[in-house]
Each structure stands twice: as structure tokens, then as C-alpha cells.
Protein backbone atom coordinates (compact mmCIF):
# COMPACT_ATOMS: atom_id res chain seq x y z
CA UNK A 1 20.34 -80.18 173.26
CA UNK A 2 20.74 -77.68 175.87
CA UNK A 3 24.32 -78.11 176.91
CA UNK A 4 24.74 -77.69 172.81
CA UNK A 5 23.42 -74.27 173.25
CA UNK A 6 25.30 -73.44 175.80
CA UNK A 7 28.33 -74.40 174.42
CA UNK A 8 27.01 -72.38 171.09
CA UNK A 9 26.68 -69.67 173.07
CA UNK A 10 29.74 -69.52 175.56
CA UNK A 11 31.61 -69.19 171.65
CA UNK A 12 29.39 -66.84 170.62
CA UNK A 13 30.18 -64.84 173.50
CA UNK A 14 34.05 -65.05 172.73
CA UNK A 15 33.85 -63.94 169.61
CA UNK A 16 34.25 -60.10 169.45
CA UNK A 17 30.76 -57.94 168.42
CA UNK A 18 30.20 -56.86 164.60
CA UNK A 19 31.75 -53.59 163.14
CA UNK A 20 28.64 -51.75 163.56
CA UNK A 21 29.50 -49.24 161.16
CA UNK A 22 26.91 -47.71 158.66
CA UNK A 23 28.15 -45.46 156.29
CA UNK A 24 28.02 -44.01 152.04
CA UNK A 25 27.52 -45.79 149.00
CA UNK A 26 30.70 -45.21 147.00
CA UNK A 27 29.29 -43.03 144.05
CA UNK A 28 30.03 -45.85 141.75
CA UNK A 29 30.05 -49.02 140.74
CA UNK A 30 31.62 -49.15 137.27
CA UNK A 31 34.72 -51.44 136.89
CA UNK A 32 37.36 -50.56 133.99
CA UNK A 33 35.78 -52.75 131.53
CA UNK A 34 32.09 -51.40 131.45
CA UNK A 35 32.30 -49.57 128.42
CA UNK A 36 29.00 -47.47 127.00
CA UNK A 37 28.51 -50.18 124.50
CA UNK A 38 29.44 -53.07 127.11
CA UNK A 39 26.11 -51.43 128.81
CA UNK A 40 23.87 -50.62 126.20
CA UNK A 41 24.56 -54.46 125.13
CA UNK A 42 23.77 -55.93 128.80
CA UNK A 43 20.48 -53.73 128.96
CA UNK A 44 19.48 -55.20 125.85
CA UNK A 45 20.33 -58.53 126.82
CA UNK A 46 18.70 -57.67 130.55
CA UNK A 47 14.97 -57.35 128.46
CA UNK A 48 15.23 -59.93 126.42
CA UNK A 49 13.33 -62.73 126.63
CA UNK A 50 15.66 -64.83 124.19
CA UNK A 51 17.68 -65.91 126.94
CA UNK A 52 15.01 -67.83 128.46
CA UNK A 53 14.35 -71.56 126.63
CA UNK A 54 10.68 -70.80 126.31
CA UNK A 55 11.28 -67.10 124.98
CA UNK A 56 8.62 -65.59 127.27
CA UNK A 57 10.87 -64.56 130.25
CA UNK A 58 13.39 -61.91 130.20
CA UNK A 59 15.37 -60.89 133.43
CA UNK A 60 13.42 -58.10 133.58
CA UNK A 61 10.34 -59.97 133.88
CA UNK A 62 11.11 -60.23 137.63
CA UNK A 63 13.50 -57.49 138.09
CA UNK A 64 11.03 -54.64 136.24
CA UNK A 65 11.88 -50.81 136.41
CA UNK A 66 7.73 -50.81 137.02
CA UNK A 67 8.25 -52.32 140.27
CA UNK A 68 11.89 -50.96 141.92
CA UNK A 69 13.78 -53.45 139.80
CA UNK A 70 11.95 -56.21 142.03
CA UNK A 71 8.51 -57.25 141.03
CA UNK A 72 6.17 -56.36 144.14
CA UNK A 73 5.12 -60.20 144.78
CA UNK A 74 5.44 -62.47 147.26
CA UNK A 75 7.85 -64.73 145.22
CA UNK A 76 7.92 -64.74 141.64
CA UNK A 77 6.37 -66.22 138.55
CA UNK A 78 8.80 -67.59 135.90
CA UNK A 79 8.24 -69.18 132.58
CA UNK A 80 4.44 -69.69 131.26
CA UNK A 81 2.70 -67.14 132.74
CA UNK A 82 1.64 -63.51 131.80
CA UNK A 83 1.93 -59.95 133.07
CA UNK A 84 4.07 -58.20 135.48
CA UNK A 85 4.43 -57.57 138.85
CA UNK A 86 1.54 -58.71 141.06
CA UNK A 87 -0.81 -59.01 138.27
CA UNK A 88 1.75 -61.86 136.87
CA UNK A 89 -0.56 -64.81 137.01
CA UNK A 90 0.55 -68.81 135.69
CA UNK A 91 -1.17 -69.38 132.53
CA UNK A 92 -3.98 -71.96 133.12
CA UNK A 93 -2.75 -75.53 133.32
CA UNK A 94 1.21 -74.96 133.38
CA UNK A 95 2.84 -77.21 135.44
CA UNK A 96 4.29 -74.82 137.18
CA UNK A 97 3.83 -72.90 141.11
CA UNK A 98 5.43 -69.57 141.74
CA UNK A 99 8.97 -69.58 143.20
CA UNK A 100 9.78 -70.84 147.02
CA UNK A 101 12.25 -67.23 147.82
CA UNK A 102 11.13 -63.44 147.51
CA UNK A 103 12.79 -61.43 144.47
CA UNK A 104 15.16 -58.52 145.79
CA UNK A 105 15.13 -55.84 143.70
CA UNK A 106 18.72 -55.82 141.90
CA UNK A 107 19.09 -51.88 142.53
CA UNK A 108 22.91 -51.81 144.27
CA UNK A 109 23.44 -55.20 144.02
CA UNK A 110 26.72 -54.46 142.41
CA UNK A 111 27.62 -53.42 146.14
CA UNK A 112 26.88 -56.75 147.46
CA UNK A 113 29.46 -57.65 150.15
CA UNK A 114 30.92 -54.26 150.63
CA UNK A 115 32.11 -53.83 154.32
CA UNK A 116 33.10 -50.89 156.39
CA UNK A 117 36.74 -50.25 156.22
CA UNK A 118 37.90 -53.65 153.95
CA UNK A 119 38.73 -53.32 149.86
CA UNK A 120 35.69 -54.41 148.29
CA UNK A 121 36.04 -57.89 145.62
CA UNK A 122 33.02 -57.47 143.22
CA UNK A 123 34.25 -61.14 142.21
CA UNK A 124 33.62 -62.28 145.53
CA UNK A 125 29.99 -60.71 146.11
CA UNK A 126 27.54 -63.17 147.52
CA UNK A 127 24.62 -63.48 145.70
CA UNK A 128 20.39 -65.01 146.33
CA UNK A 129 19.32 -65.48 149.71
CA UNK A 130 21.28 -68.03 150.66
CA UNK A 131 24.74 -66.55 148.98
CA UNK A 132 24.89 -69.68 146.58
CA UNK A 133 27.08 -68.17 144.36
CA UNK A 134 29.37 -65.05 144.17
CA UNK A 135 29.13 -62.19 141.51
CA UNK A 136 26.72 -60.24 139.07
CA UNK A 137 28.14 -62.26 136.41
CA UNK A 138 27.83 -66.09 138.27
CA UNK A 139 24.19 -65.12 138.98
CA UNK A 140 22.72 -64.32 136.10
CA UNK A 141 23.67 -67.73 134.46
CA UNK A 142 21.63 -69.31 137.61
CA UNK A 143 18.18 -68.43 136.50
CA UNK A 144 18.69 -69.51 132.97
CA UNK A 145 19.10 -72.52 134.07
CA UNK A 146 16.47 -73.19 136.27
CA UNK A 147 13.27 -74.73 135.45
CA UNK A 148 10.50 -72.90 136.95
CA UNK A 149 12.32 -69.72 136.50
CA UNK A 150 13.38 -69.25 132.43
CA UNK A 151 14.29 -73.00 131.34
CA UNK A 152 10.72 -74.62 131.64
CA UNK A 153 10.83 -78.08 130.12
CA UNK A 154 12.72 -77.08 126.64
CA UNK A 155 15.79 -78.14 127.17
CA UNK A 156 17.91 -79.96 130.16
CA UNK A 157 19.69 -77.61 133.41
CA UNK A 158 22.84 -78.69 130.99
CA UNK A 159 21.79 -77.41 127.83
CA UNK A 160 20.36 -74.32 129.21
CA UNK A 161 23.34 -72.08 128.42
CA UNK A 162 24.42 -73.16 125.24
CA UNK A 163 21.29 -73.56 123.70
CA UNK A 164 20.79 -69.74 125.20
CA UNK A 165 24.44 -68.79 123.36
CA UNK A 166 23.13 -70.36 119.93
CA UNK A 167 19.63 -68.52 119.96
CA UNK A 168 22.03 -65.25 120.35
CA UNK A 169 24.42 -66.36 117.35
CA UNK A 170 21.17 -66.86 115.28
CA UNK A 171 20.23 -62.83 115.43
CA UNK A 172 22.47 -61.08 113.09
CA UNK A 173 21.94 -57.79 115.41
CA UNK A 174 23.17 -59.77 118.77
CA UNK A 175 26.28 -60.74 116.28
CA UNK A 176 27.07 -57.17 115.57
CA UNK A 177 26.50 -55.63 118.69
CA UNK A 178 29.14 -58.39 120.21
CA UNK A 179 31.36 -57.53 117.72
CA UNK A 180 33.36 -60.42 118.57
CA UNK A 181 31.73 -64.49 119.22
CA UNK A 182 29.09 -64.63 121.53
CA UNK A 183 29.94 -66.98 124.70
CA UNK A 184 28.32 -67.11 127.91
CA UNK A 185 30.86 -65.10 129.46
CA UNK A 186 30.58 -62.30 127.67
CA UNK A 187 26.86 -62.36 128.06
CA UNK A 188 27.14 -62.28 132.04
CA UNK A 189 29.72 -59.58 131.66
CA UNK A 190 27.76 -57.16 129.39
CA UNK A 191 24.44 -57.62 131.66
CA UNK A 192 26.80 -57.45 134.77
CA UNK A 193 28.21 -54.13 133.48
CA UNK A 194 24.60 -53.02 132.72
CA UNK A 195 23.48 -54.23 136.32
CA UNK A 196 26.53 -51.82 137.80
CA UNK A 197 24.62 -48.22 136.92
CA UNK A 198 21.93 -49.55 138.98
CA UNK A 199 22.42 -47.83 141.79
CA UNK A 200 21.53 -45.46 144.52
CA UNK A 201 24.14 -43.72 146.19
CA UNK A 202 22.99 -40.44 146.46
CA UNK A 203 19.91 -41.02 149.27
CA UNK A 204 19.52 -38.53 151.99
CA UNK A 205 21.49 -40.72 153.98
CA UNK A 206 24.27 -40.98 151.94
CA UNK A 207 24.39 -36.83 151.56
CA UNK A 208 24.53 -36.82 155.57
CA UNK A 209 27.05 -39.57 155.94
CA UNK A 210 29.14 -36.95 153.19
CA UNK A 211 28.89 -33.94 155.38
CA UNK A 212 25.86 -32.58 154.31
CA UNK A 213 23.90 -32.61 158.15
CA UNK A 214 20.49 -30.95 156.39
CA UNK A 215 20.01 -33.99 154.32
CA UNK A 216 18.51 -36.04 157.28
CA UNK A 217 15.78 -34.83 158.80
CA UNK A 218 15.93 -34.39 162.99
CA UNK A 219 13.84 -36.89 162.88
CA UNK A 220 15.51 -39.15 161.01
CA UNK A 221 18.71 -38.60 162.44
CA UNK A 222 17.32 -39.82 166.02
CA UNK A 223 15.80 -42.87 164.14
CA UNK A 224 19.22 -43.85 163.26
CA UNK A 225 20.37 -43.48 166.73
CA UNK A 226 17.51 -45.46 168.02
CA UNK A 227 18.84 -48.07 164.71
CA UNK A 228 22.24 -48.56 166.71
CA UNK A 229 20.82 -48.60 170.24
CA UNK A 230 18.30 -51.16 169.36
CA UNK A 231 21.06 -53.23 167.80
CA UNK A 232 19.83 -53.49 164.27
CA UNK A 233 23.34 -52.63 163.31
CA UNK A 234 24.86 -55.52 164.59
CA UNK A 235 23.74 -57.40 161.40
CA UNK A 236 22.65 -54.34 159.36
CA UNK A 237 25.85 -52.71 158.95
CA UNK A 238 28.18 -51.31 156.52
CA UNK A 239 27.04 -48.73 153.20
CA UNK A 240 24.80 -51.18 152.08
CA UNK A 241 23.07 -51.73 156.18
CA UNK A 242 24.04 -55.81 155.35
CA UNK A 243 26.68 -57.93 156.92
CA UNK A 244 25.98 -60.11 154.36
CA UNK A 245 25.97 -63.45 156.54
CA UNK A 246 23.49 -66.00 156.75
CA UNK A 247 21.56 -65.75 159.74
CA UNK A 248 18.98 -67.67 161.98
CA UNK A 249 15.72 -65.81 162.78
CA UNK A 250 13.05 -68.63 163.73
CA UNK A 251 12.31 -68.83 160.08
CA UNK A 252 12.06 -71.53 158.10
CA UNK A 253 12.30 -72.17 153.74
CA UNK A 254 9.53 -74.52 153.53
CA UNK A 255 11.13 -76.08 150.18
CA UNK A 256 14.78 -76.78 151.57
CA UNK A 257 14.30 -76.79 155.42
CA UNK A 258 16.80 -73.83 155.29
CA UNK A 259 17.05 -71.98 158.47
CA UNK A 260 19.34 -69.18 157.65
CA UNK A 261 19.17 -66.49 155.24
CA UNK A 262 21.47 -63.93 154.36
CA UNK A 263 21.04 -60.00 155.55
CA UNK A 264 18.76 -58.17 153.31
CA UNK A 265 19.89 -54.96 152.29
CA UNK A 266 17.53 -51.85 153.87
CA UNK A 267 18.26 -49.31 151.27
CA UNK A 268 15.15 -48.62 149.03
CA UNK A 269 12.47 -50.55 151.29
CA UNK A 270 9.71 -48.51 149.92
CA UNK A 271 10.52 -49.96 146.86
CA UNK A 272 10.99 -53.55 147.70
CA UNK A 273 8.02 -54.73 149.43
CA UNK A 274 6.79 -57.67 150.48
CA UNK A 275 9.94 -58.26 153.01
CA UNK A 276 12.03 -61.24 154.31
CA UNK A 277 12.51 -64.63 152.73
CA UNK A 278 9.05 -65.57 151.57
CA UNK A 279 7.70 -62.18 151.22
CA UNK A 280 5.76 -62.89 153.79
CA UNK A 281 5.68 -59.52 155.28
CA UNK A 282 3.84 -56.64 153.18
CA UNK A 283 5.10 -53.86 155.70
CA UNK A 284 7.86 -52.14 157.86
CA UNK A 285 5.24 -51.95 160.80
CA UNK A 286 4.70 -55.89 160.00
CA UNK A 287 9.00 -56.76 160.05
CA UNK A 288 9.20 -54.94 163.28
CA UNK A 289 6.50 -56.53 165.36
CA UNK A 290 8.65 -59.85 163.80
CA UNK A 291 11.46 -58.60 165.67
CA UNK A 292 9.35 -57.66 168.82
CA UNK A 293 8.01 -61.07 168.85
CA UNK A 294 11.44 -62.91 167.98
CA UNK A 295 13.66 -61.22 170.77
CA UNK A 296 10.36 -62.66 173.32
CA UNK A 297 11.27 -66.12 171.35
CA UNK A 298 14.88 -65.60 171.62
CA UNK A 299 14.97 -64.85 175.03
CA UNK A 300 12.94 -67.74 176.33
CA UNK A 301 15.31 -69.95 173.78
CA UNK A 302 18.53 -68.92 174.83
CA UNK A 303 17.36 -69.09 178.57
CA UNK A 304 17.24 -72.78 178.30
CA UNK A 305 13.40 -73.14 177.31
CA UNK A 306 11.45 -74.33 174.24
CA UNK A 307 13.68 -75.63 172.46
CA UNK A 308 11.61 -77.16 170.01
CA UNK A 309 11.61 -73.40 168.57
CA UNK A 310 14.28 -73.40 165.12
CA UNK A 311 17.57 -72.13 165.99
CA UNK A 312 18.26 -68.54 166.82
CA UNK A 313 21.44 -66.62 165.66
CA UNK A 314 22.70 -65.63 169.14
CA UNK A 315 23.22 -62.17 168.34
CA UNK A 316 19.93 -62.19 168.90
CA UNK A 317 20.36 -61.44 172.64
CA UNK A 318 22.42 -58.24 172.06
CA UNK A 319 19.10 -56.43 170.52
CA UNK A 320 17.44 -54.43 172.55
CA UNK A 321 14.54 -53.07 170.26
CA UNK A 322 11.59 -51.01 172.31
CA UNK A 323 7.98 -50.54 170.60
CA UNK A 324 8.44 -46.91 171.07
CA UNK A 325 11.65 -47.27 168.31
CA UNK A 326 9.79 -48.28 165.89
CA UNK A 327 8.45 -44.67 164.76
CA UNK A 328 12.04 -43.45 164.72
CA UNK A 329 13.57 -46.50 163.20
CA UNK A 330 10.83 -46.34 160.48
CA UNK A 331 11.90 -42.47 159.87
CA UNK A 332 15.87 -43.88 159.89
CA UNK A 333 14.70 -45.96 156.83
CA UNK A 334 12.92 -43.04 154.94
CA UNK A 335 16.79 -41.68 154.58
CA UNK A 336 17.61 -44.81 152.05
CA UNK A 337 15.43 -44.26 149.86
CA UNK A 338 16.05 -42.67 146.21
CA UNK A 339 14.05 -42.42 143.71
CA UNK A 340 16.93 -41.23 141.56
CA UNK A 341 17.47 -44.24 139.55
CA UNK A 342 17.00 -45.72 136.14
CA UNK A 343 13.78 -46.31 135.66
CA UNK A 344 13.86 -46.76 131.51
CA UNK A 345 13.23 -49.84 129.64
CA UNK A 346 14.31 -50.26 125.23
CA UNK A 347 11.39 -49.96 123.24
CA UNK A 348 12.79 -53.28 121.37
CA UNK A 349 14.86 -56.03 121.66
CA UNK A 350 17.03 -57.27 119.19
CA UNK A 351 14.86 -61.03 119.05
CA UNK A 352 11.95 -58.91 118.23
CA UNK A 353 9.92 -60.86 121.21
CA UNK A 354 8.14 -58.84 123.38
């Protein structure tokens, strides 16, 4: 095993570092076809719980306005349970456990995959932790499907979509506002378009990065330089502060045996707790000490020691994070926040479900 790792590592060593690059949001999102009435249909459709077989789980119901377009949980609660956010609770006896994988919040998401100084595919932009699929519109077929999520035990992973088209086709509002048949595709594309005014792109950071140098504070503007010495940039890079690769970072999914998981995003933090995979950390102070601990763990790794340890990413041995950077690197974050972003939900939905 350890001539493996070196041999991992003497090509990891080849390879040239990561564009460390941080830099704006574009200021939007919006793509030709996202018409007012494309968007007004997908934010419907987004709060709906008639796409879900058991009619008691709308996309929202994870991804709430209440709770930064996330839902402030570990992992999340799908079908047959009540409430919202961390009060969400199974109803008693369902078959069901909460989800194995942490819900980001969907704010930007429409910028998934954007990189420093390459044209940007939104056809092409990796999606869940594990970039399983590529798109707005390819993912939000995914949790229709799945059982514990919005399927339950109604109908088969195969009849999830149609039967979810043929609900729609029985509300004569849904058949007006489509104006022409309903398919699946046009569903994905209307709550894709909707999805694409989620965004943030006007954070203090962003303001600075645009010329305006009073946006930051001073303090924040040595946080980000203690960001790039530490080496947090070598993965969190680019106007979203995500390379978007899968990574391995001693972690584990306890459901798949997964060991690498893709870049999370660090715009809006404050609004996305818990952190990481499995939500398993419910503060910034909490994810650095992580990192403290895993460069100790990747060090003795890569220096040919336990190596029963999981697998390390060996980037791992160009960070160089100190305990006194985590003040200024916690200041650095403060800049990507907004709170200037849609935080509205209908007062109805066309099913008339709640």
C-alpha cells in the first residue's frame, strides 16, 4: 500500500497546482429562454407538493426561503413527515429515516461549475455531493424519483415522472399556465429558470472584487489573504470559492462507503449550516478545527504512516492553515454573505395542497 501512495503522490506532484483564483459572481444567471412567465411557472411548480407521489413534499420542503433555501438540518426529511426545517420530524411509524447527505441550500446553484477564466456550460454543471448528474434541469427530476425523498411507496423509481406529468395535466390551471402539453422537460426547465434568480452576486465580496475597495472590511480583506496563504484556495477557488471536484478528506458516507465529495460552495455559510457531507458540523469554528486536525492526519499519512486512515486528496500537503487564521479566515467568509435574496414564497399553489 505504501509504494501505491507514493506512486499517487510522485503524480500528484507532476501535475501543475490549481488556478487559485477567487473572483465575482457574474450579476446573472438568466439564459435566453427564462421568460417572466417561464419563472413565475417554475416557482409555482418549486412549492408544490403535487410533484411528489405522496402530495406532501414540495421542493421547497427542503430547499425553504425560511431556512437560506436549505433547511437548517443535519440531512433532510422527505415524504411522511411534518414541519419545516429542524422542527421537520417523521410522522410516527413511517418507514422511513432521514436522508444519508446534508441539503445545500440551492441559492447560486445556477453557477455550479463556473471556473476562473473558462466559458461557463450551465448544461454541464455538476450537481449533489457527489456530482451525479449535470444541470438545474437533470436534478430536479432526481428527487422525484427517489423514495425516501418525494416518491415514498406510491408508485415505482419508473413511474415516478410520468405519473408526476399526469397529476399536472389533471389541474386545469397547470394546463393554462403551460400553455402548451405538459412534459417533464418543460417542468425541469420552468423550475430551472425559476432556480436561476436565486442568486447572490452582489456580497461585499463581490463589490470589492468590482473595484469597490470599501466593501471589505480591513479585516476582512487580511482574512482573505490569510484564505490563500493557508491554501484554502487550492480547492476553494473560482466566483463561486469551489473547484467543483470530488475530493478525499478522511471522511466517509456511511450509506455508500463514498470517500470523496465534491467542494462545497462558501458563499452564504451563515445561511447554510450544519456543514460538510453529513452535516455533521454545526459551526465555522467546528470545520476549521476539522482542517487543523486533518492536515495532523494528512501529514502522518502521506509520510508513510497509518495507513489504515481513508485516503487523503494529496493536495492536502500544500495547506498550510495556522490556528491563529482562523479569526481572519472566519472574517474572509463574513464578505459572502448576502442577505439580498428572494426570500418570498406564493400564498397558493395551483393543486390547492398546502
Amino acid at each position: 500500500m505504501l509504494s501505491t501512495l507514493v506512486v499517487i503522490l510522485a503524480a500528484a506532484a507532476a501535475e501543475p497546482l490549481p488556478n487559485t483564483k477567487i473572483e465575482a459572481l457574474p450579476k446573472s444567471a438568466a439564459l435566453p429562454g427564462d421568460t417572466p412567465e417561464k419563472i413565475a411557472l417554475g416557482r409555482l411548480l418549486f412549492f408544490d407538493p403535487i410533484l411528489s407521489a405522496t402530495r406532501d413534499v414540495a421542493c421547497a420542503t427542503c430547499h425553504h426561503p425560511q431556512h437560506g433555501w436549505a433547511d437548517g438540518r443535519p440531512t433532510p426529511i422527505g415524504v411522511h413527515a411534518s414541519g419545516l426545517g429542524p422542527a421537520r420530524k417523521l410522522i410516527q411509524g413511517a418507514p422511513f429515516l432521514p436522508l444519508k447527505r446534508n441539503t445545500p441550500t440551492i441559492l447560486n446553484t445556477a453557477f455550479n461549475g463556473i471556473e476562473s477564466g473558462k466559458p461557463f456550460d450551465p448544461t454541464k454543471s455538476p450537481m449533489f455531493w457527489d456530482n451525479r448528474v449535470q444541470s438545474l434541469e437533470a436534478q430536479a427530476l432526481v428527487p422525484i424519483r427517489q423514495r425516501e425523498e418525494m416518491r415514498g411507496d406510491v408508485c415505482t423509481e419508473a413511474e415516478a415522472v410520468p405519473t408526476m406529468v399526469e397529476r399536472l395535466k389533471s389541474i386545469p390551471e397547470y394546463v393554462k399556465l403551460f400553455q402548451t402539453e405538459i412534459t417533464a422537460e418543460k417542468v425541469t426547465q420552468a423550475i430551472a429558470a425559476y432556480e436561476r434568480t436565486l442568486i447572490t452576486p452582489d456580497s461585499p465580496f463581490d463589490r470589492f472584487m468590482r473595484g469597490d475597495k470599501s466593501a471589505m472590511t480591513t479585516a476582512q480583506q487580511q482574512g482573505m489573504a490569510a484564505f490563500q496563504k493557508a491554501g484554502c484556495a487550492l480547492c476553494h477557488n473560482g466566483p463561486m470559492l469551489s473547484d467543483y471536484k470530488l475530493h478525499a478528506i478522511g471522511l466517509t458516507d456511511s450509506a455508500t462507503n463514498r470517500t470523496e465529495f465534491r467542494t462545497p460552495s462558501l458563499r452564504n455559510l451563515k445561511h447554510a449550516a450544519p456543514y460538510m457531507h453529513h452535516g455533521g458540523s454545526t459551526t465555522l469554528d467546528e470545520v476549521l478545527l476539522f482542517y487543523d486536525r486533518l492536515m495532523d492526519q494528512a501529514a502522518e499519512t502521506f509520510e508513510g504512516g497509518d495507513t489504515t486512515l481513508p485516503p487523503l486528496d494529496p493536495l492536502l500537503r500544500q495547506m498550510n492553515m495556522l490556528p491563529e487564521d482562523h479569526e481572519p479566515i472566519k472574517a474572509f467568509l463574513e464578505s459572502l454573505n448576502s442577505d439580498d435574496y428572494d426570500k418570498s414564497a406564493p400564498d397558493r399553489v395551483p393543486s390547492g395542497l398546502k
